[in-house]
Protein backbone atom coordinates (compact mmCIF):
# COMPACT_ATOMS: atom_id res chain seq x y z
CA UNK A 1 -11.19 6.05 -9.24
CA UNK A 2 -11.34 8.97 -6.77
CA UNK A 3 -13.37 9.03 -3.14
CA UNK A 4 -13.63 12.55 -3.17
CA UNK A 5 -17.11 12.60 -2.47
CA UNK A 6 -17.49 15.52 -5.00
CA UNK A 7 -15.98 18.17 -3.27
CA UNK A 8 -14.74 20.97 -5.72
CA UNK A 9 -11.16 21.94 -5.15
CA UNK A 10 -11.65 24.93 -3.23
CA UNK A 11 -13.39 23.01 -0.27
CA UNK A 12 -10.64 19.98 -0.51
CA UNK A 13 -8.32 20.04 1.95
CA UNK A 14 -4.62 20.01 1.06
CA UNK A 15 -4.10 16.88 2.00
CA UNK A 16 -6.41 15.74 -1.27
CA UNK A 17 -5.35 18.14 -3.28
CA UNK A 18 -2.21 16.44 -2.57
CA UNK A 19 -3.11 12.94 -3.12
CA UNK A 20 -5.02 14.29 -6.46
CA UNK A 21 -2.38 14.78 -7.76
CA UNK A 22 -0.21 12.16 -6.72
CA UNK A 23 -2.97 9.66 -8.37
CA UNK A 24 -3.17 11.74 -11.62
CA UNK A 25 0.92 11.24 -11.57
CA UNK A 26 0.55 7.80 -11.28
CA UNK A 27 -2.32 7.30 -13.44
CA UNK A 28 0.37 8.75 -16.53
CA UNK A 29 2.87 5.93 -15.19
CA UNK A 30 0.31 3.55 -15.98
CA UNK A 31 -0.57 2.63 -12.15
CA UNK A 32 -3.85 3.10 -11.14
CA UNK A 33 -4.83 4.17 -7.51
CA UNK A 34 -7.89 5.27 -5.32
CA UNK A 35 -7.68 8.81 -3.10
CA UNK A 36 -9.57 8.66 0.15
CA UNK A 37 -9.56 11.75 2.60
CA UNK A 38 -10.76 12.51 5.83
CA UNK A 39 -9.52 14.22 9.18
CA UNK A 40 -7.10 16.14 7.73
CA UNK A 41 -5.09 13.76 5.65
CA UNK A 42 -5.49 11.40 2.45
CA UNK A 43 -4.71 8.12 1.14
CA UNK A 44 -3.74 6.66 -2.26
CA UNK A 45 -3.71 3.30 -2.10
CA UNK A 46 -1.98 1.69 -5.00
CA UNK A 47 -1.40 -1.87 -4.26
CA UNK A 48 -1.26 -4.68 -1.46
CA UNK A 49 1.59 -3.08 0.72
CA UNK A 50 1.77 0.51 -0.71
CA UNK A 51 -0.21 3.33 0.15
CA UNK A 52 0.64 6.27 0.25
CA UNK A 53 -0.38 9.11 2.98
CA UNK A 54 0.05 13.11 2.67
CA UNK A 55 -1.04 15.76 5.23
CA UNK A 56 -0.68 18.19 2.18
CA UNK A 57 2.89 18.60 3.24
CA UNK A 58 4.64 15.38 2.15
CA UNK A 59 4.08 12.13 0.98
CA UNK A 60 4.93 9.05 2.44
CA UNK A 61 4.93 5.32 2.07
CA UNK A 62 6.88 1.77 2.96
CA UNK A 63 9.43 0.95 0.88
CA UNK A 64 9.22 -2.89 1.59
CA UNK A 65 12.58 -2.76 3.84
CA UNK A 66 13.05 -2.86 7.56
CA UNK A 67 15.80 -1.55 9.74
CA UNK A 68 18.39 -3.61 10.76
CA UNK A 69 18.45 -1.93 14.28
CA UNK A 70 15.17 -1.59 15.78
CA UNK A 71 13.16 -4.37 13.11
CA UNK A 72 10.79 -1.26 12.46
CA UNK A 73 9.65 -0.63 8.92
CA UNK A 74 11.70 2.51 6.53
CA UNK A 75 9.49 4.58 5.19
CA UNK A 76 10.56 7.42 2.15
CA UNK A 77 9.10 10.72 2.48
CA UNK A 78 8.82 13.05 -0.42
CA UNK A 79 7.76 16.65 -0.34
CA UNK A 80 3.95 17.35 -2.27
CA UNK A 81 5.96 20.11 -4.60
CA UNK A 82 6.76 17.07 -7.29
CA UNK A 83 4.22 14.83 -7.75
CA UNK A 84 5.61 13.88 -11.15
CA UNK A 85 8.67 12.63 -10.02
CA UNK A 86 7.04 11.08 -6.78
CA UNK A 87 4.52 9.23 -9.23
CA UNK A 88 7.80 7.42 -10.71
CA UNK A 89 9.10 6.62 -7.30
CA UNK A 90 5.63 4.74 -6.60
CA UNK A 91 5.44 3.23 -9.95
CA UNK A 92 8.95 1.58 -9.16
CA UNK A 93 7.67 0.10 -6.02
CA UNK A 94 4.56 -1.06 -7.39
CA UNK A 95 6.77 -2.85 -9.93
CA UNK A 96 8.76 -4.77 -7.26
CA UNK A 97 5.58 -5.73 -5.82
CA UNK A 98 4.45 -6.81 -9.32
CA UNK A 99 7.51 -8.68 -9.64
CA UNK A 100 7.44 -10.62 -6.36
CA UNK A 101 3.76 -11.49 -6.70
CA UNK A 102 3.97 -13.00 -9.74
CA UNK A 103 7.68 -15.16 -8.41
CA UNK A 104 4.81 -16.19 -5.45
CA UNK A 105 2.30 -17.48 -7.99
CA UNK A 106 5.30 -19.58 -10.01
CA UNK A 107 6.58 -21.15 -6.93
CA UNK A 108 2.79 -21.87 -6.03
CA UNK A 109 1.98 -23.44 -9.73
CA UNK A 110 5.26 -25.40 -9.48
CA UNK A 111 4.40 -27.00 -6.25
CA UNK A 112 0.79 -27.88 -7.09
């Protein structure tokens, strides 16, 4: 499903042009995903801890790790000139977060 409001592609910004085709990438990995735009940038969010933002120049998202350092959350940052292979990047994450929400719900059925 895409917020685009209806907006053909030559009055999208790049930003959603961007994130359009981020979310058709995904949708051929099998992960679905919403695009919302506005102010200059868009959103795909994907799942519970992963979205995804692009100002048309690059995409970028958590990847569920924090520095040892300064505690602060690592992001990856892809350019928008591959959303293919970007898609399979997202895909992977979404897995782990598949993965780990489903250990959550056997560890909460075992304990009930």
């Amino acid at each position: 499903m895409s917020a685009l409001g209806g907006k053909g592609p030559a009055q999208r910004c790049p930003a959603a042009l961007a994130a359009e085709r981020l979310r058709i990438g995904l949708e051929h990995c099998g992960v679905s995903a919403d695009v919302h735009e506005g102010h200059g940038v868009a959103l795909v969010s994907v799942w519970a801890d992963l979205l995804v933002w692009t100002d048309g120049l690059a995409y970028r998202w958590w990847t569920g790790k924090t520095s040892v350092k300064t505690g602060r959350r690592l992001y990856r940052v892809y350019g928008v000139d591959n959303p293919i292979t970007v898609a399979h990047y997202i895909a992977q994450r979404h897995e782990e977060l598949l993965k780990a929400a489903y250990r959550c719900e056997g560890v909460a059925e075992r304990t009930s």
